[in-house]
N, C-alpha and C. Protein backbone atom coordinates (compact mmCIF):
# COMPACT_ATOMS: atom_id res chain seq x y z
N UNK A 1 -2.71 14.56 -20.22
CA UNK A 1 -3.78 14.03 -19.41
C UNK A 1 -3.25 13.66 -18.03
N UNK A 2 -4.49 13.98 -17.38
CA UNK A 2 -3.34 13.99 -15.42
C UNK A 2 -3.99 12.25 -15.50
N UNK A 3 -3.10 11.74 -14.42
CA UNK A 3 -3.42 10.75 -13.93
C UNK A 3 -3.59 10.75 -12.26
N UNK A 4 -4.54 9.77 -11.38
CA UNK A 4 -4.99 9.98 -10.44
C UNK A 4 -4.85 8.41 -10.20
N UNK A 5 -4.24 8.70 -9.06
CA UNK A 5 -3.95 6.91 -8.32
C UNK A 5 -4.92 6.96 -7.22
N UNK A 6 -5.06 6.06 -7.12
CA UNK A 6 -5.88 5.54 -6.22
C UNK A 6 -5.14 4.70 -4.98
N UNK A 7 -5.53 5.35 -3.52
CA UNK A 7 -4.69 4.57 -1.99
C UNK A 7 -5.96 3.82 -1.44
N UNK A 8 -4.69 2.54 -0.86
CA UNK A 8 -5.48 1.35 -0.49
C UNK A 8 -5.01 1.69 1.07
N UNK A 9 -6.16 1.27 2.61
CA UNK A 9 -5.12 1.25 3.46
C UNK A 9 -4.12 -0.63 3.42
N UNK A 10 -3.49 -0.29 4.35
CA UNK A 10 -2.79 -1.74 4.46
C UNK A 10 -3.93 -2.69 4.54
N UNK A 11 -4.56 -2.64 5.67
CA UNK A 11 -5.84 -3.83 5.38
C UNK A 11 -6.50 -3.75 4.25
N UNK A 12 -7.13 -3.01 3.07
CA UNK A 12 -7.45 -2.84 2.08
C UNK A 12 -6.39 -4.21 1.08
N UNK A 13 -5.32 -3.16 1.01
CA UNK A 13 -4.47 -3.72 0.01
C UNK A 13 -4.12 -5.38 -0.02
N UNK A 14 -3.67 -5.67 1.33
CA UNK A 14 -3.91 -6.77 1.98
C UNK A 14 -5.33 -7.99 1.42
N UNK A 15 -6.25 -7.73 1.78
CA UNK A 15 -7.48 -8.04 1.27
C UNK A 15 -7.24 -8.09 -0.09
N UNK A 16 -6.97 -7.27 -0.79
CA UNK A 16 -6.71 -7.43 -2.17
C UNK A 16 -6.05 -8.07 -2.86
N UNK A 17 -4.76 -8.44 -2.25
CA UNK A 17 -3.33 -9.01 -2.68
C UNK A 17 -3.21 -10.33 -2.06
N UNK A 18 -4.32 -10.59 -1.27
CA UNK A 18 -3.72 -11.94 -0.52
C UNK A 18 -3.09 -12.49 0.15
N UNK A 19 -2.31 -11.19 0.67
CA UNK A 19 -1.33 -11.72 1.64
C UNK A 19 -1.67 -10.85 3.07
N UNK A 20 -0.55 -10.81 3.97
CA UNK A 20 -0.82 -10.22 4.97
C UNK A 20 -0.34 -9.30 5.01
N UNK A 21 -0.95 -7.84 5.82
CA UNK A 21 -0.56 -7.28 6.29
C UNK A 21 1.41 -6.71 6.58
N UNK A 22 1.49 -7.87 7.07
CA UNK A 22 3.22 -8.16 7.17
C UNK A 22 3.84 -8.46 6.40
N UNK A 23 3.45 -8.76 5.37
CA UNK A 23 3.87 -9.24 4.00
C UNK A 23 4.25 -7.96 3.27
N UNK A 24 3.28 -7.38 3.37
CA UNK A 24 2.90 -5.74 2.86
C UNK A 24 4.37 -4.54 3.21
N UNK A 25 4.47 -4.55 4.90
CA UNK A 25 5.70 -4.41 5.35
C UNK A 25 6.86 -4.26 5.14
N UNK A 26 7.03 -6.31 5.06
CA UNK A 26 8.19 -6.51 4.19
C UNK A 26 8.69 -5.95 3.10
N UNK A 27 7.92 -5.98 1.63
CA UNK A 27 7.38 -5.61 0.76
C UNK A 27 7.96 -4.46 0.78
N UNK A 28 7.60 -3.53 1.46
CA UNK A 28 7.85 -1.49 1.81
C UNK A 28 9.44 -1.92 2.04
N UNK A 29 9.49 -2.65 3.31
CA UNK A 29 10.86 -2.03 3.46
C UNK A 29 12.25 -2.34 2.45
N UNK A 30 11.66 -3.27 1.63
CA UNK A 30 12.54 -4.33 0.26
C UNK A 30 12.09 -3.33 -0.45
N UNK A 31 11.22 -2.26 -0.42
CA UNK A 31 11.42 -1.32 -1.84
C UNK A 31 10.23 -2.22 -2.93
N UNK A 32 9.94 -3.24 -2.58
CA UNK A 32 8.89 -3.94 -3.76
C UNK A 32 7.71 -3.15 -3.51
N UNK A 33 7.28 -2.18 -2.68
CA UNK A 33 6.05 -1.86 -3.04
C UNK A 33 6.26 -0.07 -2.20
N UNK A 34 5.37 0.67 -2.62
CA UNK A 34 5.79 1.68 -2.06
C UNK A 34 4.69 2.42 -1.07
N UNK A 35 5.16 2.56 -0.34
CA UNK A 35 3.78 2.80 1.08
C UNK A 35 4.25 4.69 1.59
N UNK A 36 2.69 4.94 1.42
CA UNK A 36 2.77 6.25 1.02
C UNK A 36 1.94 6.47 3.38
N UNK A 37 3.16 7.26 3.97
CA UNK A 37 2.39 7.20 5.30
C UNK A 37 1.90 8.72 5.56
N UNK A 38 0.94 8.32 6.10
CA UNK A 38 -0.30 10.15 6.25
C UNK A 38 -0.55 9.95 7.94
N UNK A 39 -0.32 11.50 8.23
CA UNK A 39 -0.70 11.40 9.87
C UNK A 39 -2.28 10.68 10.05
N UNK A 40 -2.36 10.15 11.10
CA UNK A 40 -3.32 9.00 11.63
C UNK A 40 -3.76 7.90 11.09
N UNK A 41 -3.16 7.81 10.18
CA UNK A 41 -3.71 6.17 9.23
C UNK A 41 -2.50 5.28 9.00
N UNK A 42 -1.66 5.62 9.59
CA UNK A 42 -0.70 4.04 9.81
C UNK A 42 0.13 3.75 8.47
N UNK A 43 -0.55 4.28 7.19
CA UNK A 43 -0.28 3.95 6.25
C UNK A 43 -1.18 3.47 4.71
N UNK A 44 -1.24 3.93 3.64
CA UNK A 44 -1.54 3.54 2.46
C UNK A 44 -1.03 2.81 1.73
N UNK A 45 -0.93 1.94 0.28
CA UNK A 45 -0.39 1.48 -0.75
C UNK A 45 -1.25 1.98 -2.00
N UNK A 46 -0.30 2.55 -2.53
CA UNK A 46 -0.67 2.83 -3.86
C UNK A 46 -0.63 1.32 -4.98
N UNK A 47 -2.24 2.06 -5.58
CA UNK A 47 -2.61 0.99 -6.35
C UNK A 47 -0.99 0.57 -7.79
N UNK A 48 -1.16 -0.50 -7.73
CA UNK A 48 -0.05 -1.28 -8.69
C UNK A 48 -0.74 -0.51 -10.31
N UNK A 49 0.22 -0.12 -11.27
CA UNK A 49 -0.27 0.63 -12.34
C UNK A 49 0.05 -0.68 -13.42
């Protein structure tokens, strides 16, 4: 069975998680979360499984 994730943008995820934006960042560059980047959108987060 395939599985299909679902992308948040940063403000999305943000909104979701409670924290900021920069938090989010941090987060990416510590490897705690993994940020998937696409030309013109700055950036996604894949939903937490």
């Amino acid at each position: 069975m395939m599985s299909i994730e679902k992308h948040y943008t940063m403000k999305e995820a943000s909104r979701i998680l409670g924290v900021s934006v920069r938090r989010l960042q941090i987060w990416d560059k510590q490897g705690l979360i993994r940020c998937v980047r696409t030309p013109g959108v700055g950036g996604e987060y894949l939903k937490a499984s």
